[in-house]
PDB file of N, CA and C in Angstrom:
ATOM      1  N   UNK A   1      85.023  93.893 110.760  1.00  0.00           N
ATOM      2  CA  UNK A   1      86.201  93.865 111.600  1.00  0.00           C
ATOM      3  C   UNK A   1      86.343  95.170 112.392  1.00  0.00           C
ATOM      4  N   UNK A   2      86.077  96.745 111.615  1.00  0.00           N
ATOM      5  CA  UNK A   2      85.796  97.608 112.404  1.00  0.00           C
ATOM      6  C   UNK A   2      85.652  97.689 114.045  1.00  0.00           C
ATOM      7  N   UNK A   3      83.763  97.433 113.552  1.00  0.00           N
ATOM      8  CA  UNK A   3      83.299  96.730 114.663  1.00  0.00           C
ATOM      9  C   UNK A   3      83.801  96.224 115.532  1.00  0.00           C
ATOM     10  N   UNK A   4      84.154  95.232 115.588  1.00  0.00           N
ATOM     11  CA  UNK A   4      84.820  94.395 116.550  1.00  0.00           C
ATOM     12  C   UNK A   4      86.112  94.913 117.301  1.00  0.00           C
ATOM     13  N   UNK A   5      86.557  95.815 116.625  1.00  0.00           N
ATOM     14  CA  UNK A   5      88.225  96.148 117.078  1.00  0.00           C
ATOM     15  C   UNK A   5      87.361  97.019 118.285  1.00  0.00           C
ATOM     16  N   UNK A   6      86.130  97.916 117.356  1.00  0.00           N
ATOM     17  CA  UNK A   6      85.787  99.418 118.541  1.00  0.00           C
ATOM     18  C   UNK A   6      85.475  98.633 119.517  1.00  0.00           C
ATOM     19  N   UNK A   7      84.445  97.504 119.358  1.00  0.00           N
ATOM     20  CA  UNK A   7      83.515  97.116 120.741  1.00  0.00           C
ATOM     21  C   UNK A   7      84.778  96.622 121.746  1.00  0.00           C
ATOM     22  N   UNK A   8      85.978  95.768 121.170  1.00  0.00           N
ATOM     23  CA  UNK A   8      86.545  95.149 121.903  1.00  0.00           C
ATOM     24  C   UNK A   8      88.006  96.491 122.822  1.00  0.00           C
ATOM     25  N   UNK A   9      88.295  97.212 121.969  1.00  0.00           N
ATOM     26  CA  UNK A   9      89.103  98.216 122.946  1.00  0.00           C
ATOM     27  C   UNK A   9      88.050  99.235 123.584  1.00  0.00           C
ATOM     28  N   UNK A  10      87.152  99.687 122.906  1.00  0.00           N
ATOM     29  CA  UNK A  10      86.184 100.254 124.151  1.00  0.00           C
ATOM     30  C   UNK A  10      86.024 100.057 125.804  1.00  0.00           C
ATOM     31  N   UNK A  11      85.931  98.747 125.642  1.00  0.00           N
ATOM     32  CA  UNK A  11      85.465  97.658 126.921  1.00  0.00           C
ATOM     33  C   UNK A  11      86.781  98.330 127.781  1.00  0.00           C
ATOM     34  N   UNK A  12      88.025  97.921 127.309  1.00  0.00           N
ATOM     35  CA  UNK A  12      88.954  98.168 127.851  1.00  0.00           C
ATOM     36  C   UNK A  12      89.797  99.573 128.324  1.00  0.00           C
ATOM     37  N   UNK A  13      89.047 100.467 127.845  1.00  0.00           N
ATOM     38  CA  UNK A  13      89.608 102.235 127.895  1.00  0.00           C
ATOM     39  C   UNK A  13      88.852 102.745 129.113  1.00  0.00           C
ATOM     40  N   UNK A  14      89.398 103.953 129.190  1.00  0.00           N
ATOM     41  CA  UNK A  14      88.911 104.924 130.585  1.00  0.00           C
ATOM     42  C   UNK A  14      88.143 106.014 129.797  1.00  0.00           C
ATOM     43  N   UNK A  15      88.303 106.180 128.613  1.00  0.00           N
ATOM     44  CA  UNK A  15      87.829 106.872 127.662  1.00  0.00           C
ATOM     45  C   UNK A  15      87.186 106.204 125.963  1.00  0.00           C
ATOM     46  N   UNK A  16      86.353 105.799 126.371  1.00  0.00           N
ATOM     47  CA  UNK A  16      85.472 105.355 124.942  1.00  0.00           C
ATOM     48  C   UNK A  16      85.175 106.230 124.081  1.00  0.00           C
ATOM     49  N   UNK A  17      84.665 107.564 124.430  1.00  0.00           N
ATOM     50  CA  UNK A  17      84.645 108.230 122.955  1.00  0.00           C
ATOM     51  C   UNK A  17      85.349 108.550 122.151  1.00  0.00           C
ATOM     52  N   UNK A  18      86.645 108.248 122.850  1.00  0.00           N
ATOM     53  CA  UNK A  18      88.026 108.908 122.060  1.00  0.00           C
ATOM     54  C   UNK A  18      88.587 107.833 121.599  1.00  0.00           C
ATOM     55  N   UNK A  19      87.884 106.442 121.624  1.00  0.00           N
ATOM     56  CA  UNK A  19      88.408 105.553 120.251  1.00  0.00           C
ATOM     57  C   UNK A  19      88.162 105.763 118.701  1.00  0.00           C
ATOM     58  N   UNK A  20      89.198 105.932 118.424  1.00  0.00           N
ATOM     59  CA  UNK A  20      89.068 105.933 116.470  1.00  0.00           C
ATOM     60  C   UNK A  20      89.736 104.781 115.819  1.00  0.00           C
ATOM     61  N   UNK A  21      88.867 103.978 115.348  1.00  0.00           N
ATOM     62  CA  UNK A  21      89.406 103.324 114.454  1.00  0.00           C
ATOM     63  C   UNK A  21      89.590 103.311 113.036  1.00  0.00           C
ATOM     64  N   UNK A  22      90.414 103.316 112.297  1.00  0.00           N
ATOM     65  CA  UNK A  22      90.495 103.685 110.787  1.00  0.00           C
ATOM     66  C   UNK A  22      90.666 102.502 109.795  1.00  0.00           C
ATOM     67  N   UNK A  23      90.304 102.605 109.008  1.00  0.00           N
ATOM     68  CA  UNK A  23      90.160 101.058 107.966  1.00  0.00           C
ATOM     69  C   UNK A  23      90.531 101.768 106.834  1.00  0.00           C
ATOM     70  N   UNK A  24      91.628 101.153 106.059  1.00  0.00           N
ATOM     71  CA  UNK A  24      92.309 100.909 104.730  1.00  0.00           C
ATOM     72  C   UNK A  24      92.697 100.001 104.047  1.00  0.00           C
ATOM     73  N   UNK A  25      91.774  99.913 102.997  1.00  0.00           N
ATOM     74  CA  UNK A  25      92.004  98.636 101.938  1.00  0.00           C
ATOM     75  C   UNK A  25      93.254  99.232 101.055  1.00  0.00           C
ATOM     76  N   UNK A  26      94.304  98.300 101.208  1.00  0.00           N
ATOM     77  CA  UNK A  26      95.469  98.820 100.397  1.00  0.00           C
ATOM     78  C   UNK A  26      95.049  97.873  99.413  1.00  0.00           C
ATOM     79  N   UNK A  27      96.045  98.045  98.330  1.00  0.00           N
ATOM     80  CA  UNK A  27      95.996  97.691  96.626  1.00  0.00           C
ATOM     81  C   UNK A  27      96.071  96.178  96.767  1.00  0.00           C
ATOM     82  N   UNK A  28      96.571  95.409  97.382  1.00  0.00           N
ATOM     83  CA  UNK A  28      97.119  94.090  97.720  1.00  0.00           C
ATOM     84  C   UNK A  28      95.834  93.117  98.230  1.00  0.00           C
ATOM     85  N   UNK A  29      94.589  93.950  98.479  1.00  0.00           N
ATOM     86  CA  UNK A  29      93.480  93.377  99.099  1.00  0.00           C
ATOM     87  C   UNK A  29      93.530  93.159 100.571  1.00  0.00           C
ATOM     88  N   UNK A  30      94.749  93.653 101.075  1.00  0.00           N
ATOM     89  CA  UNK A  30      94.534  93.194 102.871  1.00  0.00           C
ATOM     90  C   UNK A  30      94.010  94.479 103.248  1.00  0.00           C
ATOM     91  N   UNK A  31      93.710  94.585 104.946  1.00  0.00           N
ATOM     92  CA  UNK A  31      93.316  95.643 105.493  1.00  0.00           C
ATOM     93  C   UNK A  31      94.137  96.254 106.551  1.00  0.00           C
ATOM     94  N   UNK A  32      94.405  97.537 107.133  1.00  0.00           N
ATOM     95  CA  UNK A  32      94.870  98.020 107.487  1.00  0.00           C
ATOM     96  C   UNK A  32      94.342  99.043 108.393  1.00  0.00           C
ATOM     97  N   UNK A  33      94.140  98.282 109.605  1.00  0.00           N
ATOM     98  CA  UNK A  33      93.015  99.079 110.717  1.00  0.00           C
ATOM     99  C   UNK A  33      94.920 100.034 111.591  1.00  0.00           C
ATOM    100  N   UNK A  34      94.314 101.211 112.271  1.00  0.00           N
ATOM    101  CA  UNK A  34      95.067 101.778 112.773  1.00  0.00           C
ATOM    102  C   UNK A  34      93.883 102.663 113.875  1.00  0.00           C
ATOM    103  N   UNK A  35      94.274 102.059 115.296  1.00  0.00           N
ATOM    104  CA  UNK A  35      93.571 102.555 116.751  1.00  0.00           C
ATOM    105  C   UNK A  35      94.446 103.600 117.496  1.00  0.00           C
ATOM    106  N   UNK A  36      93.551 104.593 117.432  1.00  0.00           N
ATOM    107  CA  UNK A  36      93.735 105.836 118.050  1.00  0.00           C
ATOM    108  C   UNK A  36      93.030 105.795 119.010  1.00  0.00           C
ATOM    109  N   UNK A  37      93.515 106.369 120.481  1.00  0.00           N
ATOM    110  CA  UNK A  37      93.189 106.330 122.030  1.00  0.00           C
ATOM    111  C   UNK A  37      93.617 107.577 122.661  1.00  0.00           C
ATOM    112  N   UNK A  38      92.892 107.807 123.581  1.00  0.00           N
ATOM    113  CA  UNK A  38      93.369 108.714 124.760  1.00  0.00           C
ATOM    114  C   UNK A  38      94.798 108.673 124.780  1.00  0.00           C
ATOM    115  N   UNK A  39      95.650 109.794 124.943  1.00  0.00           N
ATOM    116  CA  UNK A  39      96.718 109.597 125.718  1.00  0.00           C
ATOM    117  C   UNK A  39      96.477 108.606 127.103  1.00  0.00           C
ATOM    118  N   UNK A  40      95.612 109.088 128.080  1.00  0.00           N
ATOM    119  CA  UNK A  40      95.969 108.416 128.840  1.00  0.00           C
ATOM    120  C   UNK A  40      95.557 106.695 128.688  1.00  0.00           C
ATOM    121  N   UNK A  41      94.944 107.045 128.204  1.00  0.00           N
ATOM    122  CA  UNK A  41      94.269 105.518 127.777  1.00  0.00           C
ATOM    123  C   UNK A  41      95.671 104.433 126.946  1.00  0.00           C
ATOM    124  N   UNK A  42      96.831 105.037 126.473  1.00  0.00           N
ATOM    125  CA  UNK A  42      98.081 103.902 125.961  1.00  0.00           C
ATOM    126  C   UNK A  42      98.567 103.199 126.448  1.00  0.00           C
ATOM    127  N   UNK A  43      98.893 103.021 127.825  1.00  0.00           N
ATOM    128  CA  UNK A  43      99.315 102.599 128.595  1.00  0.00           C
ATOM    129  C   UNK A  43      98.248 100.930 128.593  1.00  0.00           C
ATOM    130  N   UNK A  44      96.745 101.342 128.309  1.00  0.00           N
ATOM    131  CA  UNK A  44      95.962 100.350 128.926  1.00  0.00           C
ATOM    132  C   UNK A  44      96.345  99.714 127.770  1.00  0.00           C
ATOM    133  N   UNK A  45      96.216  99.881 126.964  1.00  0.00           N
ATOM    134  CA  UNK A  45      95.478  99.252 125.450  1.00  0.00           C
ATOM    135  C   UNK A  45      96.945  98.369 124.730  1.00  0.00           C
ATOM    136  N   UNK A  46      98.098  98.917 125.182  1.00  0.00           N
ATOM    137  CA  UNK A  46      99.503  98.714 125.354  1.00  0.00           C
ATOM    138  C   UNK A  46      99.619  97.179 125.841  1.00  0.00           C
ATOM    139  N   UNK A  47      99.723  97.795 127.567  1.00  0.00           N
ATOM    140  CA  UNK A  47      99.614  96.718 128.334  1.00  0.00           C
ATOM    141  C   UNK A  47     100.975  95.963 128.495  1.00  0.00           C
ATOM    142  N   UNK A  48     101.152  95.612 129.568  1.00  0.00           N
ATOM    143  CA  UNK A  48     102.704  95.311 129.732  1.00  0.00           C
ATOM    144  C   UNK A  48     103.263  94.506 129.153  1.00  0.00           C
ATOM    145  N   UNK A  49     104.562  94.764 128.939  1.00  0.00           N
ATOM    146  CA  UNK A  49     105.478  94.340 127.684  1.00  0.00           C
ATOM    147  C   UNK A  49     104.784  94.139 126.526  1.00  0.00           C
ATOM    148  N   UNK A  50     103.708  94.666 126.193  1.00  0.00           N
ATOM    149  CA  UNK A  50     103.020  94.782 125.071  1.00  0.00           C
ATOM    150  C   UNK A  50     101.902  93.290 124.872  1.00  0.00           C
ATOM    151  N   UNK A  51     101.559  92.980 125.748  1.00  0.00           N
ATOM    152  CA  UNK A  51     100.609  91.723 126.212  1.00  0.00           C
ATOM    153  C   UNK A  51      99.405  92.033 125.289  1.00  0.00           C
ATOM    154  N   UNK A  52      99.153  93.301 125.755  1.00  0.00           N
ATOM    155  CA  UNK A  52      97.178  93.352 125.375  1.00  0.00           C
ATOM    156  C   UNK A  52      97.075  93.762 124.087  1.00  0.00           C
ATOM    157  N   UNK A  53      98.007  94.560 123.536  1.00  0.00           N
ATOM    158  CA  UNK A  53      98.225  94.838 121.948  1.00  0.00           C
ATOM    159  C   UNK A  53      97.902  93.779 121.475  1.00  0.00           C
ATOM    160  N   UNK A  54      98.598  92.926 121.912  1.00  0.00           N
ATOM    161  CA  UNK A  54      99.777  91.814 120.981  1.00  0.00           C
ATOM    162  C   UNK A  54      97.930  90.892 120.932  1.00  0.00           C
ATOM    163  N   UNK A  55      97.271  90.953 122.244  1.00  0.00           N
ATOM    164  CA  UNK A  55      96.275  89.831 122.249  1.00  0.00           C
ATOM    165  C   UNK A  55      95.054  90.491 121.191  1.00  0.00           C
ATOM    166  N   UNK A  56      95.256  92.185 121.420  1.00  0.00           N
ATOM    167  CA  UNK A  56      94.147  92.099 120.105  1.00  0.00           C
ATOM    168  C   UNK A  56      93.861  92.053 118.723  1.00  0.00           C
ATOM    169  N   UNK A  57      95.521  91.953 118.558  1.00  0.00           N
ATOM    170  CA  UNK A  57      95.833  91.808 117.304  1.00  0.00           C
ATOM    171  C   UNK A  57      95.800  90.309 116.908  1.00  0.00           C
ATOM    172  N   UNK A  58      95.812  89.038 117.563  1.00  0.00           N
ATOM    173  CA  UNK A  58      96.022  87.826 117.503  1.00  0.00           C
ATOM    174  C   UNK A  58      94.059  87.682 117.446  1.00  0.00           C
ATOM    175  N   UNK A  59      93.462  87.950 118.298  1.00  0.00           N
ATOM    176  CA  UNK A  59      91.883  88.055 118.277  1.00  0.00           C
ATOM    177  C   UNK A  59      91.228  88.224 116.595  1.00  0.00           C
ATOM    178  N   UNK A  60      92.031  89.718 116.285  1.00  0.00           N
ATOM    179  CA  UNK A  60      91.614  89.837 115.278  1.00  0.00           C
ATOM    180  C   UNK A  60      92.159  89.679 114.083  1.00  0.00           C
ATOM    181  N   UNK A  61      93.402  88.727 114.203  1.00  0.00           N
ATOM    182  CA  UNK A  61      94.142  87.919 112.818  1.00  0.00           C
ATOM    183  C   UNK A  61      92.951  86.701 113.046  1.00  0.00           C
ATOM    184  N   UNK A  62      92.538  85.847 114.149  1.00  0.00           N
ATOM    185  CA  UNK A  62      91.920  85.171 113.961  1.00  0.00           C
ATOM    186  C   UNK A  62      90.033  85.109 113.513  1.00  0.00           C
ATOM    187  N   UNK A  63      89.758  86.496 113.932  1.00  0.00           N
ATOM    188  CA  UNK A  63      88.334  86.686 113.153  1.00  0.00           C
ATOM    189  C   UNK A  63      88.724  86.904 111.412  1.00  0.00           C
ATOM    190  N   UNK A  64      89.679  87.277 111.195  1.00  0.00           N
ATOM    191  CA  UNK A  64      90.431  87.669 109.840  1.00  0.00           C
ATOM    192  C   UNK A  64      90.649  86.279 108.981  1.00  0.00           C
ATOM    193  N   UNK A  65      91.190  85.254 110.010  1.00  0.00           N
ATOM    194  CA  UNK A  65      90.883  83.886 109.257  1.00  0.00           C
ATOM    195  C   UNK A  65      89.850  83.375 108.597  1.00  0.00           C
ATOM    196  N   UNK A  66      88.988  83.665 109.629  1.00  0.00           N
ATOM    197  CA  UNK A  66      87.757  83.148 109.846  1.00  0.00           C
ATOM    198  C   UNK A  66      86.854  84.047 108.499  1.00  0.00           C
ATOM    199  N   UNK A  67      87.531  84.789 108.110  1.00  0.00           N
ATOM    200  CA  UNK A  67      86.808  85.811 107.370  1.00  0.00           C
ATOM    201  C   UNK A  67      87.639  86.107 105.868  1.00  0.00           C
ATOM    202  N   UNK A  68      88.175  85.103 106.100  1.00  0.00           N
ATOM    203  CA  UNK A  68      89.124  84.685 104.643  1.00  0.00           C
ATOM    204  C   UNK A  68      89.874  86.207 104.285  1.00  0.00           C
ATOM    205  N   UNK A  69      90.488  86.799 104.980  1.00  0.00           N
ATOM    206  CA  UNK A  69      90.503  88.152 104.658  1.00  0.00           C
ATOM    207  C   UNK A  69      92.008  88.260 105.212  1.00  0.00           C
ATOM    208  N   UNK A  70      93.467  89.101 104.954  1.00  0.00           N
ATOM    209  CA  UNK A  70      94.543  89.409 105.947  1.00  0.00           C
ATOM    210  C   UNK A  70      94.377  90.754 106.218  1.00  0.00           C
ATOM    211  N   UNK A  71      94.902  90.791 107.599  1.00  0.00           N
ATOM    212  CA  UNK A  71      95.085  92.372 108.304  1.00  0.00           C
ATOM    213  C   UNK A  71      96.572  92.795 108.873  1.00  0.00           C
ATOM    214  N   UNK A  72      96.035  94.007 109.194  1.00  0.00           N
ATOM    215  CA  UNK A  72      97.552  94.432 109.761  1.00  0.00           C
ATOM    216  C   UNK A  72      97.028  95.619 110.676  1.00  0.00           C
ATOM    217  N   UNK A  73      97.011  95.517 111.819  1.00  0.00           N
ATOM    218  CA  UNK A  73      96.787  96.729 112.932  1.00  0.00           C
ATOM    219  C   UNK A  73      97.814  97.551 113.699  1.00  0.00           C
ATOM    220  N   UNK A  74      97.997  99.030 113.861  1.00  0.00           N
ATOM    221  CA  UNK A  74      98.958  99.664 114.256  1.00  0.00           C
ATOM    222  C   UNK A  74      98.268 100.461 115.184  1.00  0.00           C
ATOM    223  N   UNK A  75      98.769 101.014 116.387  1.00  0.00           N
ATOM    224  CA  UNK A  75      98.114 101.276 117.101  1.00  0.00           C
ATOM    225  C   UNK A  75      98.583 102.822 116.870  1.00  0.00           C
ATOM    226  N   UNK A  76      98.333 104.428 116.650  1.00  0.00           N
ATOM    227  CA  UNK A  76      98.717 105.543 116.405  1.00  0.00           C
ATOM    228  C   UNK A  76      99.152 106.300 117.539  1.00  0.00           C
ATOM    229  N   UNK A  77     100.055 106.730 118.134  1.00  0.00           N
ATOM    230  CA  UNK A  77     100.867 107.157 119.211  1.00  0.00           C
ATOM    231  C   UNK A  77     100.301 108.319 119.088  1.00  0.00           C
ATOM    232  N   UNK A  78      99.865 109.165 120.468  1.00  0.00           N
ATOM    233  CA  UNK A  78      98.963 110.349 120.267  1.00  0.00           C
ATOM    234  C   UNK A  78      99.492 111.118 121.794  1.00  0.00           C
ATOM    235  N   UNK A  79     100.218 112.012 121.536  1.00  0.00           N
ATOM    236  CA  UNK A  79     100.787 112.840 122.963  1.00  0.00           C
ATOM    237  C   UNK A  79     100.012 113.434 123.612  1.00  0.00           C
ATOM    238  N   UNK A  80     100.212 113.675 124.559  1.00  0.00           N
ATOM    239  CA  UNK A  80      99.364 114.492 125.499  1.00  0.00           C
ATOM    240  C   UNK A  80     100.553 115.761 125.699  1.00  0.00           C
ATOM    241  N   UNK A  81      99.617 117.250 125.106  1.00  0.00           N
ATOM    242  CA  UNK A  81     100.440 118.486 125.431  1.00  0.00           C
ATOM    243  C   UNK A  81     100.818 118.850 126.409  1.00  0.00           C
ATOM    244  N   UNK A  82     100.166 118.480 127.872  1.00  0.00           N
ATOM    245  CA  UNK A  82     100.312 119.242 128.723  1.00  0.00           C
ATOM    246  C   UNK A  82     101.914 118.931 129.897  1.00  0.00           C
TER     247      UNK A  82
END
């Protein structure tokens, strides 16, 4: 699932190296991915009224089906200092 989260917000950023994705198996057996991006890159990955979030999280509840497995994705809010 990793995988899939990087390849699929990659595609979509102005900045690919600065995707991090993080994976946590909590006690309960589900997983708990959390995507870190460019500042400027939130806006994309966001997406209005929260459209493109919302679609990659639905993408990947449904590879999650498919994979007999539950998730939960948060996307990590990351400021820009300047």
């Amino acid at each position: 699932m990793k995988s899939f989260l990087e390849h699929l917000i990659k595609q979509l950023v102005n900045n690919p190296d600065e995707v991090v994705i993080d994976e946590l198996r909590e006690e309960s057996g589900n997983f708990l991915y959390t995507i870190t991006v460019s500042p400027q890159d939130m806006g994309i990955v966001i997406g209005k009224d929260g459209n493109t979030i919302n679609s990659i999280r639905n993408l990947a509840k449904a590879k999650a089906i498919k994979d007999n497995v539950r998730i939960g994705i948060q996307l990590n809010e990351v400021y820009d200092n300047n």
